[in-house]
Protein backbone atom coordinates (compact mmCIF):
# COMPACT_ATOMS: atom_id res chain seq x y z
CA UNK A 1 5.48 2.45 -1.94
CA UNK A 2 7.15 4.76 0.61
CA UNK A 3 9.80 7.02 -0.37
CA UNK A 4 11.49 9.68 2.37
CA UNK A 5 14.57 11.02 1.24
CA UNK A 6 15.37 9.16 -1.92
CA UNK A 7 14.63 5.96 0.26
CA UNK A 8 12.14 3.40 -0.95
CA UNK A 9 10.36 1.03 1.90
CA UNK A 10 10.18 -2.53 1.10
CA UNK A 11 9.55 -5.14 3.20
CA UNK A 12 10.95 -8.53 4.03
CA UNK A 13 9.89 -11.61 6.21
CA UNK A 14 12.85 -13.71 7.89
CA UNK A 15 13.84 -16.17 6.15
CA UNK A 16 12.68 -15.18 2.88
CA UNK A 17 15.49 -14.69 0.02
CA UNK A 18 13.09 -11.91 -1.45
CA UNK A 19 11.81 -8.20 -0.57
CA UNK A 20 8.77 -6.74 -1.78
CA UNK A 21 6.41 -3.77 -1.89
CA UNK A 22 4.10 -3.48 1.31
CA UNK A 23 0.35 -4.08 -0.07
CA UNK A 24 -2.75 -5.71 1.13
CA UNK A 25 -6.81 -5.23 0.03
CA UNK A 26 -8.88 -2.83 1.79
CA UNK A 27 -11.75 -4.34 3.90
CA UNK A 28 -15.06 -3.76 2.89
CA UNK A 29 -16.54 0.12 4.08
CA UNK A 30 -12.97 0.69 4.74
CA UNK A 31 -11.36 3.31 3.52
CA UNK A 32 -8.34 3.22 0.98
CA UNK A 33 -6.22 5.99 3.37
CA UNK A 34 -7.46 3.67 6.50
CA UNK A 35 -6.66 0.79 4.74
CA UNK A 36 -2.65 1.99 3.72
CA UNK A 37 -2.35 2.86 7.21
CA UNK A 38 -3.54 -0.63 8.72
CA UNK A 39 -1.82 -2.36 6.32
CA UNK A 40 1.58 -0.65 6.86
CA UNK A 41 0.80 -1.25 10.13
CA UNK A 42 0.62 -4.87 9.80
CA UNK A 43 3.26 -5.29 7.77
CA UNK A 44 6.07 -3.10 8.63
CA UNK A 45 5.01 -1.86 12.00
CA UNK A 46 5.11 1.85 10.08
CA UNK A 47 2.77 4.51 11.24
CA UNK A 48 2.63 7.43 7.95
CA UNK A 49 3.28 10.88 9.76
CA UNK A 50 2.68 12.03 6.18
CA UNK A 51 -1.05 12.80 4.23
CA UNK A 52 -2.59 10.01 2.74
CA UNK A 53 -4.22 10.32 -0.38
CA UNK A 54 -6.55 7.45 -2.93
CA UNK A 55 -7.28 7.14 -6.73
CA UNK A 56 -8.42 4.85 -9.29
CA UNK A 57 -6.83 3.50 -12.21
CA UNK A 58 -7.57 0.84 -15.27
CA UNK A 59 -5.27 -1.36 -14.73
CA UNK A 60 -5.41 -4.47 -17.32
CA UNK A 61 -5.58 -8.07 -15.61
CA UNK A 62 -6.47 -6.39 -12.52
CA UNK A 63 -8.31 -8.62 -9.80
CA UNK A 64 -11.22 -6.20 -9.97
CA UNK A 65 -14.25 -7.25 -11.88
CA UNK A 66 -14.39 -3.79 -13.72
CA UNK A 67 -10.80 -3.85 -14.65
CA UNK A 68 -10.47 -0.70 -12.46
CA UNK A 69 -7.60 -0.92 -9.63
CA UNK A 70 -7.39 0.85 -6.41
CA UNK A 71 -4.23 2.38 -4.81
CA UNK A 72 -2.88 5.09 -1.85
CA UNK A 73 -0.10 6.14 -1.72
CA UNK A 74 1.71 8.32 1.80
CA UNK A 75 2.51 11.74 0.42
CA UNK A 76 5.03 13.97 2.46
């Protein structure tokens, strides 16, 4: 989730009659702050000027075997 200036960034693919959050799965060895960047990359053609920053959190029904979730977030 971006948000500069009280705006939120959400992406949308032509033709589709919905928007949603930019997300994606890191690779494996990469890391989570490489992996925002690429996939904000891929997705909205965005490169983060901002910091970059990772963290864990249980999350239940996550797709994680341990029930543990991964997220980064672009911090200005």
């Amino acid at each position: 989730m971006v948000v500069e200036r009280r705006h939120l960034l959400l992406a949308h693919f032509h033709g589709a009659d919905h928007t949603f959050l930019p997300g994606g799965h890191a690779e494996p060895g990469e890391s989570l702050p490489a992996a925002l960047r690429r996939e904000l990359l891929e997705s909205c053609r965005f490169r983060p000027r901002s910091g970059v920053t990772s963290g864990r959190s249980s999350t239940p029904g996550s797709r994680e075997a341990s029930g543990t979730s991964r997220s980064a977030a672009v911090l200005k």
